[in-house]
Protein backbone atom coordinates (compact mmCIF):
# COMPACT_ATOMS: atom_id res chain seq x y z
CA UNK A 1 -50.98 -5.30 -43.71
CA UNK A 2 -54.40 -6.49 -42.33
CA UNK A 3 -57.10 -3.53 -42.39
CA UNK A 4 -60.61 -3.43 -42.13
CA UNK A 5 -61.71 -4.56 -45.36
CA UNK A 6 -59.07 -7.72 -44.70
CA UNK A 7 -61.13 -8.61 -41.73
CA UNK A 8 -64.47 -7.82 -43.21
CA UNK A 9 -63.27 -9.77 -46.34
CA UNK A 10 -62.36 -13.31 -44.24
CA UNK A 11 -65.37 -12.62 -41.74
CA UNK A 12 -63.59 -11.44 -38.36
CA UNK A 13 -60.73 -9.70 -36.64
CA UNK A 14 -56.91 -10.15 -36.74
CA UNK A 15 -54.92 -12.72 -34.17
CA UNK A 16 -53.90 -10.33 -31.21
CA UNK A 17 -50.56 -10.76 -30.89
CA UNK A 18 -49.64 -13.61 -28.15
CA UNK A 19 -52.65 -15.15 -28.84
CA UNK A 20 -53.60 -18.97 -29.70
CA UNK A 21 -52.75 -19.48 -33.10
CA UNK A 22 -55.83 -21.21 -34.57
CA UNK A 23 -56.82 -23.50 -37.56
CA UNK A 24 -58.15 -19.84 -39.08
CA UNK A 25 -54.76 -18.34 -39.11
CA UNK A 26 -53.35 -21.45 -40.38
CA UNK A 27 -55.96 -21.93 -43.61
CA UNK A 28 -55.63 -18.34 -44.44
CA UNK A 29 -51.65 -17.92 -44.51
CA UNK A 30 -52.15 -21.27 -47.09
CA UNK A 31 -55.05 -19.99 -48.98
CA UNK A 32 -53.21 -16.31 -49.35
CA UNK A 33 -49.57 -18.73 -49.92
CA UNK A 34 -51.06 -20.36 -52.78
CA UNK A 35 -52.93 -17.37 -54.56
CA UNK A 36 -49.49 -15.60 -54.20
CA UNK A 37 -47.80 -18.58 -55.92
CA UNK A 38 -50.55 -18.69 -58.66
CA UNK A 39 -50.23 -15.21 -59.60
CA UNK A 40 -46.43 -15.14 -59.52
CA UNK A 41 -46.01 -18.32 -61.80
CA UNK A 42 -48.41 -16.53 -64.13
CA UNK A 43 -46.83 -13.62 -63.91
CA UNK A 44 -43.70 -15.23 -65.06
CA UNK A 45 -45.00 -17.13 -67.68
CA UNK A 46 -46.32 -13.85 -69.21
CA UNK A 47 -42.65 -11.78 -69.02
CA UNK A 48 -40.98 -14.92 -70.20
CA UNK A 49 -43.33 -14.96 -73.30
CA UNK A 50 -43.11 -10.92 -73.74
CA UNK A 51 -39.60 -10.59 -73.58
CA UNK A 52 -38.22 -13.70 -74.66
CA UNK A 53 -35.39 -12.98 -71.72
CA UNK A 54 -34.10 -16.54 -70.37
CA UNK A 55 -32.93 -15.37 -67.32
CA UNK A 56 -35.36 -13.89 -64.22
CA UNK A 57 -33.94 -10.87 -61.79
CA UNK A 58 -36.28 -10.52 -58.93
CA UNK A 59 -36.72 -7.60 -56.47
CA UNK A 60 -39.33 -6.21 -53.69
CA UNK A 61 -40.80 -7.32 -50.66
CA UNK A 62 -42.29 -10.58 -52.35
CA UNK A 63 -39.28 -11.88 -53.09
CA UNK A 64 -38.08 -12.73 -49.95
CA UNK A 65 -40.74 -15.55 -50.68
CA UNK A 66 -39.04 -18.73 -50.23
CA UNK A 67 -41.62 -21.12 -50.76
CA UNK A 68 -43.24 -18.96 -53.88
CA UNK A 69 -39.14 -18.41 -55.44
CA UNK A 70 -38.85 -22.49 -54.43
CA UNK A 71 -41.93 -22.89 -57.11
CA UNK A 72 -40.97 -20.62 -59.72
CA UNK A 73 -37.39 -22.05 -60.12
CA UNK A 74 -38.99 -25.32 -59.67
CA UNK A 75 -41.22 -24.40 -62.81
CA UNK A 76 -38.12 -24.40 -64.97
CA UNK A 77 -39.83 -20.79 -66.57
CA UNK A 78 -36.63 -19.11 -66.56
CA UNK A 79 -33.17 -20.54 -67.06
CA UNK A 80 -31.82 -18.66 -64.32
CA UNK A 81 -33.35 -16.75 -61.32
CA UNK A 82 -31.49 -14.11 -59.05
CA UNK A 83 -32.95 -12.77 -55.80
CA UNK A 84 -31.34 -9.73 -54.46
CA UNK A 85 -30.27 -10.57 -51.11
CA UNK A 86 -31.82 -7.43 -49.99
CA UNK A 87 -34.80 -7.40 -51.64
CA UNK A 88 -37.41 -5.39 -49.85
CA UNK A 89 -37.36 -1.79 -49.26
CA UNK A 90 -34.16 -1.47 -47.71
CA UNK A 91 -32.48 -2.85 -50.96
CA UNK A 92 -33.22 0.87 -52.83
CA UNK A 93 -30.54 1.90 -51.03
CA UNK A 94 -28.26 -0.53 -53.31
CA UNK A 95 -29.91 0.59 -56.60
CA UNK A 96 -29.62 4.21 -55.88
CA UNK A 97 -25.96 4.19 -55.80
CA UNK A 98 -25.50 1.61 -58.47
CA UNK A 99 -27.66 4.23 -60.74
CA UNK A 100 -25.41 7.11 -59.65
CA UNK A 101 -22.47 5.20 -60.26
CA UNK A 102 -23.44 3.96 -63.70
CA UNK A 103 -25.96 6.40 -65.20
CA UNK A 104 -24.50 9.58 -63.66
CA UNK A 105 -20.75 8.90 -63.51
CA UNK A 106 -20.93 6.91 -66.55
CA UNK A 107 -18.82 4.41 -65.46
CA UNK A 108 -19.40 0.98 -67.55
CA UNK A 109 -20.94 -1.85 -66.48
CA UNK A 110 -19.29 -5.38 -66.34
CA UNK A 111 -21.16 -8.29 -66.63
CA UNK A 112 -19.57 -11.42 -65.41
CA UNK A 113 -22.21 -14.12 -66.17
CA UNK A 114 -22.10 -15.19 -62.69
CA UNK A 115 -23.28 -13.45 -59.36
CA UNK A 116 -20.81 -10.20 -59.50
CA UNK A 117 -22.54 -9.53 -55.78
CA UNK A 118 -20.31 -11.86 -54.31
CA UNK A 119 -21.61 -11.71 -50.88
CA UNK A 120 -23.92 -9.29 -49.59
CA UNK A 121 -21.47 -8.82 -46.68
CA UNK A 122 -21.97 -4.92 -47.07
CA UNK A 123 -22.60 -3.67 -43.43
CA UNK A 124 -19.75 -3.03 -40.38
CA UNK A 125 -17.38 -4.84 -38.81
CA UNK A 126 -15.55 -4.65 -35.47
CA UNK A 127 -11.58 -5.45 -34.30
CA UNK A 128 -11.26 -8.16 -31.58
CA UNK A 129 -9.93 -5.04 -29.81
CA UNK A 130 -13.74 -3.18 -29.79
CA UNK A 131 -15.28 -6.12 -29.00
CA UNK A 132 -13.04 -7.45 -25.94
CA UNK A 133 -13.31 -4.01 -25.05
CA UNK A 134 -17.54 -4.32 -25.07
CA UNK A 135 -17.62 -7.23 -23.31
CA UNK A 136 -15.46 -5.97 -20.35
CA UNK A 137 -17.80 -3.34 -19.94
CA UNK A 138 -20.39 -5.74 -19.45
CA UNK A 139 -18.92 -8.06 -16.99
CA UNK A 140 -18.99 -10.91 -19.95
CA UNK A 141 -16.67 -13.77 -19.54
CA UNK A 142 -15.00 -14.94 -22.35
CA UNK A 143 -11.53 -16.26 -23.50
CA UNK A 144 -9.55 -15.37 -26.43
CA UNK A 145 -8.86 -18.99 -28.58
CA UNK A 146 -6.87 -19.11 -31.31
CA UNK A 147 -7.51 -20.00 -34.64
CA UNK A 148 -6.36 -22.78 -35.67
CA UNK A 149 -8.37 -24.59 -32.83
CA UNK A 150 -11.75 -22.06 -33.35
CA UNK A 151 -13.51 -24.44 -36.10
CA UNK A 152 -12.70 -27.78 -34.03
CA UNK A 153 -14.19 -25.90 -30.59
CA UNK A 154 -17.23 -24.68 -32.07
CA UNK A 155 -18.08 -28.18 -33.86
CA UNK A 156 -17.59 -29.56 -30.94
CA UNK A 157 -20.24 -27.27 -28.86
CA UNK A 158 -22.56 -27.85 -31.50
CA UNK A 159 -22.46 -31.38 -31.86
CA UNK A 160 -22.91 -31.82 -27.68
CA UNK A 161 -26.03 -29.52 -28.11
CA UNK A 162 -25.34 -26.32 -27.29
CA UNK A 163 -26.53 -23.32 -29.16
CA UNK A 164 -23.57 -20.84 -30.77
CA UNK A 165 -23.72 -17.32 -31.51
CA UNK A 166 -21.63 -16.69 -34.65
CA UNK A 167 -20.24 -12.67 -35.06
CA UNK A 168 -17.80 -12.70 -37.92
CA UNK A 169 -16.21 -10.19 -40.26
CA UNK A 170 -18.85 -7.30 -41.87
CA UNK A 171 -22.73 -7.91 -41.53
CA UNK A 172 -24.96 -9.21 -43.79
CA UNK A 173 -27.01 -6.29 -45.60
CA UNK A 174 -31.00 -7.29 -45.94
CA UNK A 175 -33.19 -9.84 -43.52
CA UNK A 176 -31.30 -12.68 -43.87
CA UNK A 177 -28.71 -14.29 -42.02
CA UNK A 178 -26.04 -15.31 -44.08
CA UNK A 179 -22.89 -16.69 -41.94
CA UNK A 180 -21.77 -13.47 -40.55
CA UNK A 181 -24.20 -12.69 -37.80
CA UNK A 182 -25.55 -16.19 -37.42
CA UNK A 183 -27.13 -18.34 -34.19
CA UNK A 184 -25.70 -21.98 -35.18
CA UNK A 185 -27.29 -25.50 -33.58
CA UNK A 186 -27.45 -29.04 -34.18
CA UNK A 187 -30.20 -30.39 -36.73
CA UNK A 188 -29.71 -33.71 -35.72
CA UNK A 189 -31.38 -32.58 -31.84
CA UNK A 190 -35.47 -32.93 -32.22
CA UNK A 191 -35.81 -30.47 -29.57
CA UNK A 192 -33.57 -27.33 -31.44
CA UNK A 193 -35.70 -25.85 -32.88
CA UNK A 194 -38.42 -25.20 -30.61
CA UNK A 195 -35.35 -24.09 -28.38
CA UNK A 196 -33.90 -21.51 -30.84
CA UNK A 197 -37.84 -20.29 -31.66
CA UNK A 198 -38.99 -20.12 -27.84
CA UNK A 199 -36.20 -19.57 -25.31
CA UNK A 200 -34.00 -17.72 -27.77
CA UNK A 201 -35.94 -15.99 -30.61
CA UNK A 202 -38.99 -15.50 -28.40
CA UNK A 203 -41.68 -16.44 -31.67
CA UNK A 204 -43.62 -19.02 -32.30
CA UNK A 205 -42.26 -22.62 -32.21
CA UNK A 206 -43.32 -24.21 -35.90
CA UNK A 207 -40.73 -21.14 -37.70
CA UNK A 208 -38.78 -22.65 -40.19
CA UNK A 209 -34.21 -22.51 -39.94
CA UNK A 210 -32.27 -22.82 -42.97
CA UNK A 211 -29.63 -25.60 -43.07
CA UNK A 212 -26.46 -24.85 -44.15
CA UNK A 213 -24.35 -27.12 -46.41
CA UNK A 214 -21.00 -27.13 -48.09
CA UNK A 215 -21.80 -26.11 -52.11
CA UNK A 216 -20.07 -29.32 -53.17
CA UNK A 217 -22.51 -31.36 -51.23
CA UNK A 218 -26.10 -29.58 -52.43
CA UNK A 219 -27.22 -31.54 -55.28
CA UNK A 220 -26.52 -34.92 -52.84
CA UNK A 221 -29.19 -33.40 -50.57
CA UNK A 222 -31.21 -31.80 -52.45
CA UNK A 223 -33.46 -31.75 -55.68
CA UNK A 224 -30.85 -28.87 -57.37
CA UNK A 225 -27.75 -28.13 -58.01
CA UNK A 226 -27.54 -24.31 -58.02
CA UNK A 227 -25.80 -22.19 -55.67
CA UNK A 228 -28.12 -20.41 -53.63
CA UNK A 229 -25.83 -18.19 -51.23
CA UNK A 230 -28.76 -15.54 -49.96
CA UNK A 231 -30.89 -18.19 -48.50
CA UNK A 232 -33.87 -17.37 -51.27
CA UNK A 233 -35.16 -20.60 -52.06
CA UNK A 234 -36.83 -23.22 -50.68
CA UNK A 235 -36.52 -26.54 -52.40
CA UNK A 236 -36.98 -30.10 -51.31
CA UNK A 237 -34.72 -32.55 -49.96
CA UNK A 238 -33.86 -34.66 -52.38
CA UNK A 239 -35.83 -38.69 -51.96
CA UNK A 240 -32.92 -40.93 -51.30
CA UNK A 241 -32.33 -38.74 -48.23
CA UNK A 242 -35.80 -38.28 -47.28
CA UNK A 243 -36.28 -41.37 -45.22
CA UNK A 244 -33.38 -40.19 -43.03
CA UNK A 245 -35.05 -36.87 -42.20
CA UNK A 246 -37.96 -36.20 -40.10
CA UNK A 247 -41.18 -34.81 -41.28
CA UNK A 248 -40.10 -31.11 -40.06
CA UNK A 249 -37.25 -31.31 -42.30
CA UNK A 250 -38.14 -32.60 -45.70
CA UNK A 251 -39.40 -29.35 -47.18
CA UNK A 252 -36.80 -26.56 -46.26
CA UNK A 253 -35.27 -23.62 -47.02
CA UNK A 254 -31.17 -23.87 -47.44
CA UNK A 255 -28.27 -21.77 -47.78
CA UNK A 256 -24.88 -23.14 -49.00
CA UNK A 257 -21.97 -20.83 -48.45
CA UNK A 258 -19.41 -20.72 -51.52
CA UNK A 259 -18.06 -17.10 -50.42
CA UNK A 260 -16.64 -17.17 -46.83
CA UNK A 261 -13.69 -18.41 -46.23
CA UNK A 262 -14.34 -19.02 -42.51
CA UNK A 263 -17.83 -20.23 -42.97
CA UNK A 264 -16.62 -23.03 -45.33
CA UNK A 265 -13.64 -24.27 -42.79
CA UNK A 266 -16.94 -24.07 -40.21
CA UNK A 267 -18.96 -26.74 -42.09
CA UNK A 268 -15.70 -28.77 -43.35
CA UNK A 269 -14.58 -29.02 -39.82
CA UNK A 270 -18.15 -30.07 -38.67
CA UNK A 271 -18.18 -32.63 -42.07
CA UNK A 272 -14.53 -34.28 -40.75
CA UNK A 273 -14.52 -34.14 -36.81
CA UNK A 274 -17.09 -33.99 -34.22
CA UNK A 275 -20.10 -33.88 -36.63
CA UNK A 276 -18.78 -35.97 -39.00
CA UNK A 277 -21.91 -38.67 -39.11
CA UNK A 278 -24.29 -35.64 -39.56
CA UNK A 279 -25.82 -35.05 -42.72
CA UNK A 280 -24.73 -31.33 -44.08
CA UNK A 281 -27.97 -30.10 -42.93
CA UNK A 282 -28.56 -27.59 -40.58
CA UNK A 283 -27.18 -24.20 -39.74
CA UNK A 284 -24.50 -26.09 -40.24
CA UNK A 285 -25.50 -28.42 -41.18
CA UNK A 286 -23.35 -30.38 -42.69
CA UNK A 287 -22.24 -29.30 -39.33
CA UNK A 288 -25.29 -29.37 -38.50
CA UNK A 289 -26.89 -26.39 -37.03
CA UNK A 290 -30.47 -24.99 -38.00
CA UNK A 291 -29.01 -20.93 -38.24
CA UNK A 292 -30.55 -17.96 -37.60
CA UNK A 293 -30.06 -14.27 -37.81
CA UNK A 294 -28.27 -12.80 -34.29
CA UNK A 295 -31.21 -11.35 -32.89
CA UNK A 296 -34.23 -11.81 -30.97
CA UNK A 297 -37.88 -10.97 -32.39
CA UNK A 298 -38.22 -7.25 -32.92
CA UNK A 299 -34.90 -6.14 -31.97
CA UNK A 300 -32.40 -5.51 -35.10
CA UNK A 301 -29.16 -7.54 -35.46
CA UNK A 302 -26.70 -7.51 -33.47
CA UNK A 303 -24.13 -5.09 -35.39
CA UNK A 304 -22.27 -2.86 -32.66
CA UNK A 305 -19.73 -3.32 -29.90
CA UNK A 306 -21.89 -1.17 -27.80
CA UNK A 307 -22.40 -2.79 -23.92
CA UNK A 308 -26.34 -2.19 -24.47
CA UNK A 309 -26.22 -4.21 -27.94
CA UNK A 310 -24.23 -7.28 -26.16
CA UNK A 311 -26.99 -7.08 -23.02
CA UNK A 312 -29.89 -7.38 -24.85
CA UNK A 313 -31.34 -9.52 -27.00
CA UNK A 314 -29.79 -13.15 -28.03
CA UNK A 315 -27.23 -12.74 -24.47
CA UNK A 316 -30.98 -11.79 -22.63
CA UNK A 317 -33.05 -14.93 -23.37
CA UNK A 318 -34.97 -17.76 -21.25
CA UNK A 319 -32.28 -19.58 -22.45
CA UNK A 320 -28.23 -17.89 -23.22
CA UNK A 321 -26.80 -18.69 -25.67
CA UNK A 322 -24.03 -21.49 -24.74
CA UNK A 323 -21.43 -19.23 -26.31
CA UNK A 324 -20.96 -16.11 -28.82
CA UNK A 325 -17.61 -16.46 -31.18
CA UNK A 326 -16.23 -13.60 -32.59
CA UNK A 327 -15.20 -15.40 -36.07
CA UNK A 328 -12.41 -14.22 -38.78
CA UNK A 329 -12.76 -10.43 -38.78
C-alpha cells in the first residue's frame, strides 16, 4: 500500500515494522482519514443527487471504514446504509454465487425490506465431540459445563477480570468478529485493553474493541438507534452517558447482536447477574467485555479442531487466555 512515490510524496520512508510509532505516522493516518472521509461524503452526495435512490449499499475494501461509514450515516445523505459484512475482496465470493443463483438459474429475488443476510454466520462449525477430541490431543484441560449454568459462569469470569475466548456455532465470514469466534473482557477494567492488544493480540496498544450491547439498549448509549449487527459503524456515545466513560471510550465502534440466540442470553445474563452495574458496553458490554476476533495478529481465526490451530495463537500468548468456551453449537 505504501510505494515509492508514497514515501517520496510525504518526504521519507515507511515505519519498519516494530518500530516507534511517531507523531509522523500519527498526522498522516489523520490527514489520509480525513481526505478519505471528504471524498466519500462527496461521493455520496453526488449518487444521492444522480440517482435519486434513498437508500446506500456499500461494498469494497473501504468500507470496512468505521470511522468514514460513522460520518456518512451521520450525514443523514441516505435514509438507509448497508455494509456487507464481508466487504473487501473476500466478499466476491458471496456475489458470485448470488449472480449464479439469480441471473443464471433464474431464480427470483425476494426483497424483505430489512437485512435478508441475517447473520453473516456463513463459515464451519464443530460438534463438542471434535473439539473435546482436539483438546485431548493437546494435553488442554477443560471441563464440560452445562448449559443452563454457561451464561452465569462466563459473566462471572468476566466481571472478576479475566479474559474469555468465545467459539460458538458456525464462523463469522469477513474480518470481523461478530459473537461466534469472539475474545470477550471487561470494559469497566482501565487496564483491558492494553492487555487484549499486547499480551494477547500482540499489536499495538491504542487499537480500538467494539462494545457489545443488547439492541434494546443502543439508542440509551448511543447517538442512534439502528441496528448495526456487522460491527460497521462507528458512532458516538451518546452525552448523558459521556461523563461516565473515559476519554478512550467516548468515540467507538459498536456491535449489538439481534441474531444469536446465545449471544443475547450472554449480554442479558451479564445485564442481570454479575455485571449487572456495568453499562452495556464492551465486548459485552452490557456485559461488559471490549471483543475481539479469536486470533492473534497475522494468524487467521481460529476455525478448526485441529491440535496445531488450538496451540497457537490466542492459547500461545504472553498472557492465556483465562478460559476458551465452546458456546451453543
Amino acid at each position: 500500500m505504501i510505494n515509492e512515490k508514497f514515501e517520496k510524496l510525504f518526504g521519507g520512508p515507511r515505519r519498519k515494522p516494530e518500530a516507534l510509532i511517531t507523531g509522523r505516522e500519527f498526522d498522516l493516518a489523520a490527514s489520509i482519514q480525513l481526505v478519505l472521509e471528504h471524498a466519500l461524503l462527496r461521493l455520496a452526495k453526488s449518487v444521492r443527487v444522480q440517482t435519486g435512490q434513498t437508500a446506500l449499499c456499500l461494498a469494497g475494501g473501504v468500507s470496512l471504514n468505521c470511522i468514514a461509514n460513522g460520518k456518512l450515516l451521520k450525514a443523514r445523505i441516505f435514509d438507509d446504509i448497508w455494509v456487507r459484512p464481508a466487504a473487501g475482496d473476500s466478499g466476491g465470493a458471496l456475489g458470485a454465487a448470488l449472480a449464479g443463483w439469480h441471473m443464471e438459474k433464474k431464480q427470483p429475488r425476494k426483497f424483505t425490506g430489512v437485512d435478508s443476510m441475517k447473520s453473516a454466520l456463513l463459515g464451519s462449525s464443530y460438534s463438542n465431540d471434535e473439539v473435546e477430541t482436539a483438546l485431548m490431543s493437546c494435553g488442554a484441560v477443560f471441563r464440560p459445563v452445562a448449559e443452563s449454568e454457561m451464561f452465569d459462569e462466563v459473566a462471572d469470569l468476566l466481571a472478576e477480570g479475566n479474559v474469555v475466548g468465545w467459539f460458538q456455532g458456525r464462523m463469522e465470514f469477513g474480518p470481523r468478529s461478530l459473537g461466534a469466534r469472539a475474545i470477550l473482557g471487561d470494559a469497566r477494567n482501565v487496564t483491558m485493553q492494553s492487555v487484549l492488544n499486547l499480551k494477547i493480540k500482540n499489536r499495538e496498544s491504542f487499537r480500538p474493541f467494539a462494545p457489545a450491547i443488547l439492541e434494546e439498549h443502543v439508542s440509551a448509549w448511543f447517538e442512534t438507534d439502528r441496528p448495526s449487527p456487522y460491527m460497521l459503524f462507528v458512532v458516538d456515545v451518546a452525552r448523558i452517558r459521556r461523563r461516565a466513560l473515559s476519554e478512550q471510550e467516548q468515540g467507538n465502534s459498536r456491535e449489538d447482536y439481534y441474531v444469536d440466540p446465545a449471544a443475547w442470553i450472554l449480554l442479558h445474563n451479564g445485564v442481570t447477574g454479575s455485571l449487572r452495574e456495568a453499562p452495556p458496553l464492551a465486548p459485552a458490554s452490557r456485559l461488559p467485555p471490549p471483543h475481539r476476533s479469536l486470533n492473534c495478529r497475522c494468524l487467521p481465526l481460529v476455525s478448526g479442531q485441529a491440535p496445531s490451530k488450538v496451540r497457537k495463537g490466542p492459547l500461545q500468548t504472553q498472557q492465556r487466555l483465562s478460559s476458551l468456551i465452546r458456546g451453543i453449537a
